[in-house]
N, C-alpha and C. Protein backbone atom coordinates (compact mmCIF):
# COMPACT_ATOMS: atom_id res chain seq x y z
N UNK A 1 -26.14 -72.00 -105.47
CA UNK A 1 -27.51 -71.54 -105.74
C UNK A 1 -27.82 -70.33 -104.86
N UNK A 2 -28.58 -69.50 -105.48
CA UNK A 2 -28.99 -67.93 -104.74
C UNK A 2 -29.61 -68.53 -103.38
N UNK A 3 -29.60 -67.24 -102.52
CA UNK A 3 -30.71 -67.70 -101.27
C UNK A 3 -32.32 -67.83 -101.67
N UNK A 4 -32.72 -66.84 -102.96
CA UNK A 4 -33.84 -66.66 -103.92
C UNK A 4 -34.66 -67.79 -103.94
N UNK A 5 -33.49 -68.92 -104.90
CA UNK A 5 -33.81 -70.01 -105.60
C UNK A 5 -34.04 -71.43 -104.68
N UNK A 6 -33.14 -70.95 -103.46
CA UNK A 6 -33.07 -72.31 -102.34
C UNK A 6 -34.20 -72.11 -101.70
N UNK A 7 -35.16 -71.02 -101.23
CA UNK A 7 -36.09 -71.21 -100.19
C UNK A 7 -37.65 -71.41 -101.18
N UNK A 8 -38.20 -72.31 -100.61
CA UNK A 8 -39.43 -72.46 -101.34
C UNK A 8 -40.68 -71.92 -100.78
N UNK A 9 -40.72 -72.04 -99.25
CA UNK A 9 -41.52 -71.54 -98.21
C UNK A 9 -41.30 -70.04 -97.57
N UNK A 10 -42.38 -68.81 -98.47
CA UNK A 10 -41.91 -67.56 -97.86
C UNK A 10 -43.11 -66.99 -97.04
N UNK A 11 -42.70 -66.65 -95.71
CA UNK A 11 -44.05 -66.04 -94.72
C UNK A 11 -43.53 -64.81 -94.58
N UNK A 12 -44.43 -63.90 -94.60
CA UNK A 12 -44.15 -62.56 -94.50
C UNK A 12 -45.18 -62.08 -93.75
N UNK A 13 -44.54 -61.11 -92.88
CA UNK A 13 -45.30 -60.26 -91.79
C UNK A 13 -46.21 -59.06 -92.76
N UNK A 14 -47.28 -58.35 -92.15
CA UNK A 14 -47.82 -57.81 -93.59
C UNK A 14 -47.61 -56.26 -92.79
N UNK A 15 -47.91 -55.84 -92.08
CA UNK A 15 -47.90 -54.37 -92.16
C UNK A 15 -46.26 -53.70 -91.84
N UNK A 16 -46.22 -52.82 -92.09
CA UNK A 16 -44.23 -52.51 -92.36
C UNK A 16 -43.66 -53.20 -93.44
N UNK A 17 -43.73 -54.45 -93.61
CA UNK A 17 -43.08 -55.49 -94.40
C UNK A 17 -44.15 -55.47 -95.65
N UNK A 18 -45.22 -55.98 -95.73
CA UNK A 18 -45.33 -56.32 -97.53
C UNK A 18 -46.16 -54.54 -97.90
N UNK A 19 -46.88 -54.04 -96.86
CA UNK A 19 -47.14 -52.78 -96.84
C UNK A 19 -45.85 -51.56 -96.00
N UNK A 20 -46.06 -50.26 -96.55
CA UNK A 20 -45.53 -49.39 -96.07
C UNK A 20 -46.42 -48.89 -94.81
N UNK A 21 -45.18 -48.92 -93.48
CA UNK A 21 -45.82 -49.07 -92.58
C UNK A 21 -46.60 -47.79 -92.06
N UNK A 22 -47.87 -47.79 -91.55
CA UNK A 22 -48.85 -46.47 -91.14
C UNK A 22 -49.24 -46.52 -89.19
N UNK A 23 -49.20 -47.63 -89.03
CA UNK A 23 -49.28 -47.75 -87.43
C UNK A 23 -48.37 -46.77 -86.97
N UNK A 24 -49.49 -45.77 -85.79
CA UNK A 24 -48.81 -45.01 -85.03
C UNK A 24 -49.16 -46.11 -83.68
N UNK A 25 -48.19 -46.80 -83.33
CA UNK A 25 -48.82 -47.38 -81.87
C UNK A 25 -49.02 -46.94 -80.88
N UNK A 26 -48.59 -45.81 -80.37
CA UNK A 26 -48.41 -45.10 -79.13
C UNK A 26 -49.42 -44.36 -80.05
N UNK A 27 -50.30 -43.76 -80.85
CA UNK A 27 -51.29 -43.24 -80.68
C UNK A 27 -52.35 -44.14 -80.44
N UNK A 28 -52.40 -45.43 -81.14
CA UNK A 28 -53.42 -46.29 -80.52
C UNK A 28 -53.21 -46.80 -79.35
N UNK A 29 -52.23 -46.70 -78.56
CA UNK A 29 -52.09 -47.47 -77.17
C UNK A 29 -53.42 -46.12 -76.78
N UNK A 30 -52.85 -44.67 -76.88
CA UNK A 30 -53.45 -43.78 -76.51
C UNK A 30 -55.26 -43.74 -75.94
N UNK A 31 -55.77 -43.70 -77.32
CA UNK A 31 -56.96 -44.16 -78.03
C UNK A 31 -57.56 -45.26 -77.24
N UNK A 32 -57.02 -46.35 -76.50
CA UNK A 32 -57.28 -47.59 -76.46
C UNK A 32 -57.14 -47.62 -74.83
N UNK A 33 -56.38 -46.05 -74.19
CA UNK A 33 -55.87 -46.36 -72.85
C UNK A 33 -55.63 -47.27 -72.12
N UNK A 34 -53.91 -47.22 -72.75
CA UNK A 34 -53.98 -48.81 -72.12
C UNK A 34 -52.20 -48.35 -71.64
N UNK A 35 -51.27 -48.74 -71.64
CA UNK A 35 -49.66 -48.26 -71.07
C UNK A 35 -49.06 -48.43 -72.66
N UNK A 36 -48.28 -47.23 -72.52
CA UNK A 36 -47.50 -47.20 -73.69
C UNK A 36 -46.29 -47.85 -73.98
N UNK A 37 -45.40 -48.45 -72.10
CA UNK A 37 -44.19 -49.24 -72.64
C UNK A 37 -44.67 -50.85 -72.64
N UNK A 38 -46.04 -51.76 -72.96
CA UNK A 38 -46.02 -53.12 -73.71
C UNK A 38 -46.63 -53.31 -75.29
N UNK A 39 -47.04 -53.74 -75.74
CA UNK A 39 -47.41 -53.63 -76.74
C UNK A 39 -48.83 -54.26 -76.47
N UNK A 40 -49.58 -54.00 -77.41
CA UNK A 40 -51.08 -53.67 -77.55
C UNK A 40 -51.48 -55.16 -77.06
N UNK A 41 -51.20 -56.30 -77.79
CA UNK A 41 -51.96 -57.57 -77.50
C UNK A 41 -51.88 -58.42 -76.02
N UNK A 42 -50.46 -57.70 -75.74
CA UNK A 42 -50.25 -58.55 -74.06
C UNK A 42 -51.04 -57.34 -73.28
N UNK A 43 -50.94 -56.18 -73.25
CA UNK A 43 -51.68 -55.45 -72.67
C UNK A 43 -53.25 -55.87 -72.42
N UNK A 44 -53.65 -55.96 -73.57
CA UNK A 44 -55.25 -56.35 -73.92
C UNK A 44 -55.49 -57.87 -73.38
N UNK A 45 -54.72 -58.94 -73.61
CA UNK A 45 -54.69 -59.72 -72.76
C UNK A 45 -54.64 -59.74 -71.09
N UNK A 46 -54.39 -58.92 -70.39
CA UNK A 46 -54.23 -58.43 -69.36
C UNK A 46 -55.49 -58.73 -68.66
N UNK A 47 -56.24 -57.58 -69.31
CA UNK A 47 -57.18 -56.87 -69.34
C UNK A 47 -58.92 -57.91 -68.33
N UNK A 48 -59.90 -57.64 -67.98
CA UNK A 48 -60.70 -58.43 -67.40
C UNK A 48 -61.87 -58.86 -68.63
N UNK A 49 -62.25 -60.13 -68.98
CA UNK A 49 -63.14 -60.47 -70.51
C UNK A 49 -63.56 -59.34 -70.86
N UNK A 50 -64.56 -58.80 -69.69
CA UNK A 50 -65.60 -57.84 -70.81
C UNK A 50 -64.29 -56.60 -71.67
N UNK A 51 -63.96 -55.82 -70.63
CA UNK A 51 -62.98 -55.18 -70.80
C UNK A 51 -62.46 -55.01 -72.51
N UNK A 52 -61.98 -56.34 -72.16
CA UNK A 52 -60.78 -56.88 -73.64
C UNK A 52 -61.58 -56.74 -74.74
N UNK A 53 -62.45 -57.18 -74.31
CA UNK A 53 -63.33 -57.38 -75.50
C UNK A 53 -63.73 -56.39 -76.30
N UNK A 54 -64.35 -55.34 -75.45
CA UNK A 54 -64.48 -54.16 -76.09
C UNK A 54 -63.66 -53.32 -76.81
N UNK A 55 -62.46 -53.27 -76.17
CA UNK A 55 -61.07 -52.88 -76.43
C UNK A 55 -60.49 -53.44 -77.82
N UNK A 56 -60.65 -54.51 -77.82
CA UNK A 56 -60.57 -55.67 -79.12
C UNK A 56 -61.44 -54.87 -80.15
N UNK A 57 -62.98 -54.60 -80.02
CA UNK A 57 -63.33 -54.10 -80.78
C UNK A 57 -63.00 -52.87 -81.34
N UNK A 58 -63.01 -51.92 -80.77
CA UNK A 58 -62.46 -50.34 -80.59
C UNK A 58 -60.83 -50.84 -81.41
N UNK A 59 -60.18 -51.47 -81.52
CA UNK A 59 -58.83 -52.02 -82.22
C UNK A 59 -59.09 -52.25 -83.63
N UNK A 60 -59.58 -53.43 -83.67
CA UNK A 60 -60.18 -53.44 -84.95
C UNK A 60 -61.07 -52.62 -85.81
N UNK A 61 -61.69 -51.59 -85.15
CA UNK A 61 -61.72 -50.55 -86.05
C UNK A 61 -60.83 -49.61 -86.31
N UNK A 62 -60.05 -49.01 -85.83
CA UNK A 62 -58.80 -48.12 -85.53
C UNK A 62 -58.01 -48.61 -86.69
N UNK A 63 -57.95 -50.25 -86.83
CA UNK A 63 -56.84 -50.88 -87.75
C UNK A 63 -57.97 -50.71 -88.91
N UNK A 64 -59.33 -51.20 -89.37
CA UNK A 64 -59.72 -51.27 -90.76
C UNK A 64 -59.29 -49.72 -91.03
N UNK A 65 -59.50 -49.04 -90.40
CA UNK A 65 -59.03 -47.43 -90.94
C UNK A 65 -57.67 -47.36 -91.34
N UNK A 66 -56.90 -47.85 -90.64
CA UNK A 66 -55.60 -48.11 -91.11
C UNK A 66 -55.54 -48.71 -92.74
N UNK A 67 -56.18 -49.69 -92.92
CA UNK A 67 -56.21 -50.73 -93.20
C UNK A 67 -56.37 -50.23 -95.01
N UNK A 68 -57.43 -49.67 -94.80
CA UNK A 68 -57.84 -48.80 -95.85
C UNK A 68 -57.19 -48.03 -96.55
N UNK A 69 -56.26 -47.34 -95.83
CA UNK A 69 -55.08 -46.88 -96.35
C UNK A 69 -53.97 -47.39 -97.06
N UNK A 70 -53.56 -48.94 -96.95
CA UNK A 70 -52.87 -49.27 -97.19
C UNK A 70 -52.11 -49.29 -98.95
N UNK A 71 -50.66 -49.06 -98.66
CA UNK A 71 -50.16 -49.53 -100.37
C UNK A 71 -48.75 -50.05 -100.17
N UNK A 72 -48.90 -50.85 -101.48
CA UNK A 72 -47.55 -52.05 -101.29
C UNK A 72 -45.98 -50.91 -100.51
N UNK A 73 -45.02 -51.33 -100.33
CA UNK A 73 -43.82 -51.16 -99.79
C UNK A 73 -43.30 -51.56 -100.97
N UNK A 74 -42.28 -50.62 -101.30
CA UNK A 74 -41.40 -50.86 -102.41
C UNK A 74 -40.50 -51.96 -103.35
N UNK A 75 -40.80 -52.59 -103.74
CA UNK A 75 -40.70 -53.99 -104.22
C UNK A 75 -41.40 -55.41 -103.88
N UNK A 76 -42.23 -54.68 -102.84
CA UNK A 76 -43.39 -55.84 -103.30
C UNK A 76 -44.12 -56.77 -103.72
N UNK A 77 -44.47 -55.93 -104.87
CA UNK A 77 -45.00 -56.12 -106.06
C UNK A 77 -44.26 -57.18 -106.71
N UNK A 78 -43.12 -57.12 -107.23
CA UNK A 78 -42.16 -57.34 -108.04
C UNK A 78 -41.39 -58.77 -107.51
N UNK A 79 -41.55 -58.53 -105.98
CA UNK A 79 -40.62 -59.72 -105.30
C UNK A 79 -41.90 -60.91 -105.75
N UNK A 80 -43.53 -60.60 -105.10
CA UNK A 80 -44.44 -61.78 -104.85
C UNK A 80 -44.47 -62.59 -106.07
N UNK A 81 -44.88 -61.41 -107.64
CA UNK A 81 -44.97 -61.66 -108.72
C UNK A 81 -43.64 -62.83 -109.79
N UNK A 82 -42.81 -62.77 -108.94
CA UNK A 82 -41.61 -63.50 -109.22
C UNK A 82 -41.97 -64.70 -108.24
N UNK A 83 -41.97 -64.83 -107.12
CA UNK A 83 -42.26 -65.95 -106.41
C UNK A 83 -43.64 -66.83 -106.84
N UNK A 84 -44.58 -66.01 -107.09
CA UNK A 84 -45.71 -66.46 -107.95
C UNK A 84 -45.14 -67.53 -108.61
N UNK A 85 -44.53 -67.02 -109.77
CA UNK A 85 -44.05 -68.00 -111.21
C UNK A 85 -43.72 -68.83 -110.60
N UNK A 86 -42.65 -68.80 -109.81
CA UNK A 86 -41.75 -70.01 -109.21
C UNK A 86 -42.55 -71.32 -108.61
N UNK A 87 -44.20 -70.98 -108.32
CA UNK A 87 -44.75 -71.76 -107.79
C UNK A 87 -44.48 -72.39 -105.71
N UNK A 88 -43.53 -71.08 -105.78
CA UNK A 88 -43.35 -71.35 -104.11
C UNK A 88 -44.70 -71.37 -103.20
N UNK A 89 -44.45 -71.61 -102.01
CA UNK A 89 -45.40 -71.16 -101.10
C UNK A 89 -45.56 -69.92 -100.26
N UNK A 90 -46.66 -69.37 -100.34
CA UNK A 90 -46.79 -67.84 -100.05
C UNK A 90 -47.45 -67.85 -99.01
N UNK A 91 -47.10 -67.36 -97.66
CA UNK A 91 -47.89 -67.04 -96.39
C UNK A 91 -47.89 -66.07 -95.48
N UNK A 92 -48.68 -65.60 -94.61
CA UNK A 92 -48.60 -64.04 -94.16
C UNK A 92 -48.68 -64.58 -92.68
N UNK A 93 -48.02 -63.86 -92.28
CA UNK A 93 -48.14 -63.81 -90.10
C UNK A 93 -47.64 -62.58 -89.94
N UNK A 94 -49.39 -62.34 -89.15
CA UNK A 94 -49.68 -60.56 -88.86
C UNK A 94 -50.03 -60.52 -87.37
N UNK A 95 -50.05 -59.76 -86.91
CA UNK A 95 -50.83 -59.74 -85.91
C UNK A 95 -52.00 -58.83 -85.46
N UNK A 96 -52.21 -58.92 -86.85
CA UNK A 96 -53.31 -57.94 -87.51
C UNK A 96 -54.47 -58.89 -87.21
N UNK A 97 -55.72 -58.33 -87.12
CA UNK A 97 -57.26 -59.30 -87.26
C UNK A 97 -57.05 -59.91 -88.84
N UNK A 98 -58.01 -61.46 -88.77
CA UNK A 98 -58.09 -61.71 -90.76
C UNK A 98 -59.25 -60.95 -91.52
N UNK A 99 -59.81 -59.89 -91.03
CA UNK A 99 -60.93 -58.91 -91.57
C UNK A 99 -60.17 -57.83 -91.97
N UNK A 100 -59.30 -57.25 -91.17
CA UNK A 100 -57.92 -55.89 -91.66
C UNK A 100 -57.05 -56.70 -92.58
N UNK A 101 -56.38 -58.09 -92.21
CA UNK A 101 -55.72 -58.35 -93.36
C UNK A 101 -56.17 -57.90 -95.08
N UNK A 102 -57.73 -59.05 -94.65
CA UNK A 102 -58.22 -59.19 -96.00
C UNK A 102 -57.86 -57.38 -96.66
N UNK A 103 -58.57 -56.77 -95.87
CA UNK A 103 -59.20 -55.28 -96.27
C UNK A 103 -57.91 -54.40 -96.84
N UNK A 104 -56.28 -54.80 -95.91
CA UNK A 104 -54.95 -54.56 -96.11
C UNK A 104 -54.58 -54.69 -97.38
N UNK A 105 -54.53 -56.48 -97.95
CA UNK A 105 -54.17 -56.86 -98.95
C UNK A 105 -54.95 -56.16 -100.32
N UNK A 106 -56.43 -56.20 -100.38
CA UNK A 106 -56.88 -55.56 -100.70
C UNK A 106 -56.85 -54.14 -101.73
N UNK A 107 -56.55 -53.39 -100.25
CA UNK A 107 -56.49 -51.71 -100.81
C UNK A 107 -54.80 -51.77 -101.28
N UNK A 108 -53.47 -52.53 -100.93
CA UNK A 108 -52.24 -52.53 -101.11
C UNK A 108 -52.50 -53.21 -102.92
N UNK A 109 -53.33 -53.82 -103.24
CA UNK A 109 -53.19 -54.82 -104.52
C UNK A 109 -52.56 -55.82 -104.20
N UNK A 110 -52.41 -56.64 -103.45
CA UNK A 110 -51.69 -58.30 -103.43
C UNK A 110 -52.50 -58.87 -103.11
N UNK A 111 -53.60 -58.51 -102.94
CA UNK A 111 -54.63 -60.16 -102.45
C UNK A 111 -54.75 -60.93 -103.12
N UNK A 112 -53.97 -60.87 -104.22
CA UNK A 112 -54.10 -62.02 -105.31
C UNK A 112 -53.25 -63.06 -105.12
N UNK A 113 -52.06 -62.50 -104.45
CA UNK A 113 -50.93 -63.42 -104.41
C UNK A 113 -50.72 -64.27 -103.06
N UNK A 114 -51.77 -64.62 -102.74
CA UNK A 114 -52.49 -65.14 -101.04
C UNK A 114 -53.48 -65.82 -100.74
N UNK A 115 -53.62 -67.11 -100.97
CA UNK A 115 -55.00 -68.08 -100.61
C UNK A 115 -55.02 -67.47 -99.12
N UNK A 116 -56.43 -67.32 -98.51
CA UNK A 116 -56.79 -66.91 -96.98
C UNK A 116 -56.34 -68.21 -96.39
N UNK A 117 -56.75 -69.47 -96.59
CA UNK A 117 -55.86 -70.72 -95.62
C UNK A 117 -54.36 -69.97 -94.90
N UNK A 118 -53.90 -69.54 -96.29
CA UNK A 118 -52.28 -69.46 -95.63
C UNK A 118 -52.20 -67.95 -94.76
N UNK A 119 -53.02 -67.15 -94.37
CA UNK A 119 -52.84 -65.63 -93.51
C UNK A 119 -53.39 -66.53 -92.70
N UNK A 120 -52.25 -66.26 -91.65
CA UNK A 120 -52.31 -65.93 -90.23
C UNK A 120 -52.65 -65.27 -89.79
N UNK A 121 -53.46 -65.14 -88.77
CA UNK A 121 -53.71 -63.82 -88.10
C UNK A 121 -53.91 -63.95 -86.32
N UNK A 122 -54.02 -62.99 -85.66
CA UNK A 122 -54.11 -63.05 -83.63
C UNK A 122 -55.76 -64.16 -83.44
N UNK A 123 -56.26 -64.14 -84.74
CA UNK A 123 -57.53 -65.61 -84.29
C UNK A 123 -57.13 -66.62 -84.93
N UNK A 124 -55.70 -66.69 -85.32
CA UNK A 124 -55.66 -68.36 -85.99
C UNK A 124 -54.53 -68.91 -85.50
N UNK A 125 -53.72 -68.00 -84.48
CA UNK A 125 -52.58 -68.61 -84.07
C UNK A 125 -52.01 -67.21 -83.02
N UNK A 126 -51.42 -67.70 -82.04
CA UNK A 126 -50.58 -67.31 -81.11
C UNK A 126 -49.85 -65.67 -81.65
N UNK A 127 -50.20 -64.48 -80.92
CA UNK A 127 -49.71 -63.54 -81.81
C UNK A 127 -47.56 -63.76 -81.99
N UNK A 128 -46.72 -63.62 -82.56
CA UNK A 128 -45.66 -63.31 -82.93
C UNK A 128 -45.10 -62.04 -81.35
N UNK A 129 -44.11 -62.52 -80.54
CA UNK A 129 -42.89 -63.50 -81.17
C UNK A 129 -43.23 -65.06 -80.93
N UNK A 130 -43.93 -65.05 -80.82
CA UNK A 130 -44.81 -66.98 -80.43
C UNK A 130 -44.56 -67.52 -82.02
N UNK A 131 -43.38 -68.69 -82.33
CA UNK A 131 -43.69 -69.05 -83.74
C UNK A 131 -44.81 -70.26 -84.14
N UNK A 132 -45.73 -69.79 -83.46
CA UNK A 132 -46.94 -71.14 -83.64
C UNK A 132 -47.19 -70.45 -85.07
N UNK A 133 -47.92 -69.90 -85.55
CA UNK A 133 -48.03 -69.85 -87.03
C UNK A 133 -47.21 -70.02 -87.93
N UNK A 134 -46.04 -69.99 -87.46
CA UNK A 134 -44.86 -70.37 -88.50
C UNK A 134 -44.82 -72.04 -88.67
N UNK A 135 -44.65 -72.45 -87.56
CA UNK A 135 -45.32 -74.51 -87.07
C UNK A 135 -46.10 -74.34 -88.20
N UNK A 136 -47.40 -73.48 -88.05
CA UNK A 136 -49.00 -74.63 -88.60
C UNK A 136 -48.70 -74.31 -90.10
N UNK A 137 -47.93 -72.95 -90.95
CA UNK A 137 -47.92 -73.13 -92.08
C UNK A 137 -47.29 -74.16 -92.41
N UNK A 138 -46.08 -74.42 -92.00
CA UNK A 138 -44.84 -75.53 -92.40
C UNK A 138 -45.78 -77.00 -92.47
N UNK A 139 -46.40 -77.17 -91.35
CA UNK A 139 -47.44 -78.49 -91.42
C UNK A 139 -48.51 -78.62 -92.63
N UNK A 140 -48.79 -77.20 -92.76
CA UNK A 140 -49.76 -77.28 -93.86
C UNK A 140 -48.95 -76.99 -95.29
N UNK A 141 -48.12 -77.05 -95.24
CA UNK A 141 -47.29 -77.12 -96.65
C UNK A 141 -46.74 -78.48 -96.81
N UNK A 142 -46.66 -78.81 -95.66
CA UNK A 142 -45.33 -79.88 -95.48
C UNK A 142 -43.97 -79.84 -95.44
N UNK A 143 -43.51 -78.41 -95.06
CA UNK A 143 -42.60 -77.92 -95.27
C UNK A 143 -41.12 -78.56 -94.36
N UNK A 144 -40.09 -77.96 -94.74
CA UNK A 144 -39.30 -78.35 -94.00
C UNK A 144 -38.21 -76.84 -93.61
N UNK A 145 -38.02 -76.09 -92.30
CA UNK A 145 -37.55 -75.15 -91.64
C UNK A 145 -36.63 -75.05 -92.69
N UNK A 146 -35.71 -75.51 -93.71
CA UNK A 146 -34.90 -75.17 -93.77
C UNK A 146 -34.94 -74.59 -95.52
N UNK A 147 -36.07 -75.04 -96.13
CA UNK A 147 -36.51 -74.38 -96.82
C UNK A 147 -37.14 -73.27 -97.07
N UNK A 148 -37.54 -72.38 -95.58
CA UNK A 148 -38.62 -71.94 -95.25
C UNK A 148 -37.70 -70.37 -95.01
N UNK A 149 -38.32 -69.57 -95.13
CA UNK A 149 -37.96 -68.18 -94.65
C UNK A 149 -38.89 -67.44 -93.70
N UNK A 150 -38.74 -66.16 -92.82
CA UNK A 150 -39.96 -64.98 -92.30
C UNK A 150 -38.95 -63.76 -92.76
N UNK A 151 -40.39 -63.31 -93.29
CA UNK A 151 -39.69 -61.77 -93.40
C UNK A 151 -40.13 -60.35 -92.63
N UNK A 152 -39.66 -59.68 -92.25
CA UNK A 152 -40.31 -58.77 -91.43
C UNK A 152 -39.60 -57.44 -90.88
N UNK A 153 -40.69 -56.33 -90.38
CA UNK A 153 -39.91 -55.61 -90.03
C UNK A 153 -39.92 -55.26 -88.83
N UNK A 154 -39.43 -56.53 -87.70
CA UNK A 154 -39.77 -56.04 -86.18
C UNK A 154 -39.03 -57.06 -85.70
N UNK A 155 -38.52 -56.60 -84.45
CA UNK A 155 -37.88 -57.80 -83.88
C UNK A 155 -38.87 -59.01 -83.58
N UNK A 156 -40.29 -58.74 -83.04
CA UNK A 156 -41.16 -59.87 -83.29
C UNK A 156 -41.45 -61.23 -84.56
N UNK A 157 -41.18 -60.54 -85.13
CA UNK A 157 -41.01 -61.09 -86.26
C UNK A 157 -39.70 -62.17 -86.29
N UNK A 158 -38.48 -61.63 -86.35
CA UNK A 158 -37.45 -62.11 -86.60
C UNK A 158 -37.03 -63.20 -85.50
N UNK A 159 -37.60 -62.49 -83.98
CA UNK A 159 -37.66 -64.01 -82.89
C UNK A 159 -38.38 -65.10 -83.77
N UNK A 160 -39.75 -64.99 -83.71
CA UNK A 160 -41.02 -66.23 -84.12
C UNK A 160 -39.91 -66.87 -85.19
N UNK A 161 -39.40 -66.11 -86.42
CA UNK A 161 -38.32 -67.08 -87.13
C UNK A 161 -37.33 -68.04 -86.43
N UNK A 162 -36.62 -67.11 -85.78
CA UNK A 162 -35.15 -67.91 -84.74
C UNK A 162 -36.00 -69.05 -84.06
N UNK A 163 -36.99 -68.79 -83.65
CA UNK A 163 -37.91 -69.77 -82.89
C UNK A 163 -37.92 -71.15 -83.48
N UNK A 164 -38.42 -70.55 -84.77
CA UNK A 164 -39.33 -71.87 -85.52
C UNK A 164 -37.90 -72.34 -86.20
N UNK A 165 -36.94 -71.94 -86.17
CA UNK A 165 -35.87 -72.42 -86.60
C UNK A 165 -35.33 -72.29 -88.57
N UNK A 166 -36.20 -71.10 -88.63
CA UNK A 166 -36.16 -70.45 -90.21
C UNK A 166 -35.23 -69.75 -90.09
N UNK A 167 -34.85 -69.48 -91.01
CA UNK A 167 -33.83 -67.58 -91.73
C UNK A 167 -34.90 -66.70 -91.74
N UNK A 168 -34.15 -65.65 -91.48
CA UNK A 168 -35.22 -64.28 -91.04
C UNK A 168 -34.36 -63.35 -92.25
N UNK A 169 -35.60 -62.59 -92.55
CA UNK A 169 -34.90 -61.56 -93.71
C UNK A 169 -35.44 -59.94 -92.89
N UNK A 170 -34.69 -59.42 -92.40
CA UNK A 170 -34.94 -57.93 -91.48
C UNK A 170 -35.30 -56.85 -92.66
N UNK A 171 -36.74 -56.61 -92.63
CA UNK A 171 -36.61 -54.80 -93.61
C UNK A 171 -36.72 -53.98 -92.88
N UNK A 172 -35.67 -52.65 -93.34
CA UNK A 172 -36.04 -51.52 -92.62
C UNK A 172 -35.32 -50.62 -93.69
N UNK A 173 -36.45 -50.05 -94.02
CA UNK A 173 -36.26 -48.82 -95.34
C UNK A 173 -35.40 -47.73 -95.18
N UNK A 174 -35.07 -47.52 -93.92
CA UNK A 174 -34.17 -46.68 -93.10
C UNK A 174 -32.83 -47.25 -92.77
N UNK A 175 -32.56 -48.35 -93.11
CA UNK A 175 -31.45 -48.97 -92.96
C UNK A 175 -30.46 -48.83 -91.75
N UNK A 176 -30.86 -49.22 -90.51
CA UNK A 176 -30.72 -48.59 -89.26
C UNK A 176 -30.42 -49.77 -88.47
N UNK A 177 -31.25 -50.41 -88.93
CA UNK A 177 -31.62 -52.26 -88.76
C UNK A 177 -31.12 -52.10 -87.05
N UNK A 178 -31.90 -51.56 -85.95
CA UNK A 178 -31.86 -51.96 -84.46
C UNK A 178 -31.90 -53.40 -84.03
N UNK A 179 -32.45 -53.92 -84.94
CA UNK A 179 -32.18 -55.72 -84.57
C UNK A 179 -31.91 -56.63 -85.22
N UNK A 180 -30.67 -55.94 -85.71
CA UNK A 180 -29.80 -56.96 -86.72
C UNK A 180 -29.25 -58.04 -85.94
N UNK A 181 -29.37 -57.81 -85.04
CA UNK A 181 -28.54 -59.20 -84.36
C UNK A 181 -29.29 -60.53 -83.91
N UNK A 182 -30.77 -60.19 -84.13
CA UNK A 182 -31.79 -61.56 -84.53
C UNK A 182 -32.46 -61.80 -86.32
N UNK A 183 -31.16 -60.97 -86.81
CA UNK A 183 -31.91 -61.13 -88.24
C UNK A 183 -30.49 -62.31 -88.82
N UNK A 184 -31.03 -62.84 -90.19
CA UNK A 184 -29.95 -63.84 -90.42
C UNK A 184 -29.94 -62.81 -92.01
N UNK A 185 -30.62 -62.35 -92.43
CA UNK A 185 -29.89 -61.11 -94.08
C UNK A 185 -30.55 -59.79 -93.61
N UNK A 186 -29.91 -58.33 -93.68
CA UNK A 186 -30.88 -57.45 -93.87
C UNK A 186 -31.13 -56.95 -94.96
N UNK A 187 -32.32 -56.16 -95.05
CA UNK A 187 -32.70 -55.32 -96.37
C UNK A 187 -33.40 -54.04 -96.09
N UNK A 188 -33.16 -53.27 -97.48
CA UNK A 188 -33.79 -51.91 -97.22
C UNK A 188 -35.18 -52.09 -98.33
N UNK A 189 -35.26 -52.68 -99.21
CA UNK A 189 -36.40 -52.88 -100.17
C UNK A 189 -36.37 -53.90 -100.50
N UNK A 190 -37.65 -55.05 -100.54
CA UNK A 190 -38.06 -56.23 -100.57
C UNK A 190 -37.87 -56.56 -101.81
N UNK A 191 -37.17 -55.80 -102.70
CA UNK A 191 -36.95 -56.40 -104.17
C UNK A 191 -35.23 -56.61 -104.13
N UNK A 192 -34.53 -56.29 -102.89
CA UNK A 192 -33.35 -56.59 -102.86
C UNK A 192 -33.27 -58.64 -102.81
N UNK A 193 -34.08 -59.05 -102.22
CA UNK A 193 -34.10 -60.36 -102.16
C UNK A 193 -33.87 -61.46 -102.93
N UNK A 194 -34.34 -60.86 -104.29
CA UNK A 194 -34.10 -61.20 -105.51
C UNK A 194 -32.32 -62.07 -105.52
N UNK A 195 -31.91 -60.88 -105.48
CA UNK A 195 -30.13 -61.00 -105.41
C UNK A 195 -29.44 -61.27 -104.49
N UNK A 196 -30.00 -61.83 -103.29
CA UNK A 196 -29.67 -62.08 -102.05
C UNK A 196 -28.64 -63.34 -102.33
């Protein structure tokens, strides 16, 4: 049986992965003055309440602008709409806010293919490489790891999988794949999966 047909449980990271990716991070680290070699959420965690907070806000707008922009990544479309039929389970872990998701899915056209229960987001679970959202979907499906996939295009991503003890599917449209060696398939377009 295909890898397609065996996994029933698919979580996908949303910006890079089900969208074509627009984050300049080192311009928002910029913007946000904060150090350019951690990444935005441990940084901001750092940070003293009021501080963060504000910072948090000033983020989340930076991203709905992003956000707004958004359009599917090349097979997409085509991969969800097939998983649709199949009646699998469909879930997102971002580490995006669930106000940019929504607004993401949205302007990309897939918000259809996504009950909000199942998006994850940095207020409903532990940001990624932490696989706590990968746990609470599997619980809320009833899933079992080995049915289950993450797809993504970051090594964050592909840890939280190794973590939670899933198969990781690596995209990188550039086919360059820097962290193939925590991915378990790579791909250059999300409609390769199909034939996996």
């Amino acid at each position: 049986m295909n890898f397609f047909k065996r996994k029933k449980n698919w979580i996908f990271d949303m910006d890079g992965t089900l969208t074509i990716a627009k984050h300049d991070f080192d311009a928002i680290k910029r913007e946000l003055d904060i150090p350019l070699d951690t990444d935005i959420l441990t940084s901001l965690s750092k940070l003293p309440t009021e501080e963060a907070k504000k910072k948090h806000i000033q983020l989340d707008l930076i991203e709905l602008e992003i956000a707004r922009l958004s359009i599917p990544s090349p097979g997409s479309s085509e991969l969800l709409k097939e998983l649709k039929t199949q009646t699998y389970n469909l879930g997102i872990l971002t580490r995006n806010s669930f106000p940019n998701s929504i607004e993401t899915l949205k302007a990309a056209g897939l918000i259809d293919y996504f009950h909000s229960d199942f998006i994850f987001c940095r207020e409903r679970a532990l940001p990624k490489p932490n696989p706590e959202g990968i746990y609470r979907l599997m619980d809320l499906w009833n899933a079992n790891p080995i049915d289950t996939v993450m797809i993504g295009d970051y090594v964050f991503d592909l840890d939280a999988g190794t973590a939670a003890g899933v198969e990781t599917i690596y995209l990188d449209p550039e086919g360059k794949f820097p962290f193939k060696d925590s991915a378990t398939h790579c791909i250059r377009n999300l409609g390769e999966i199909l034939n996996l």
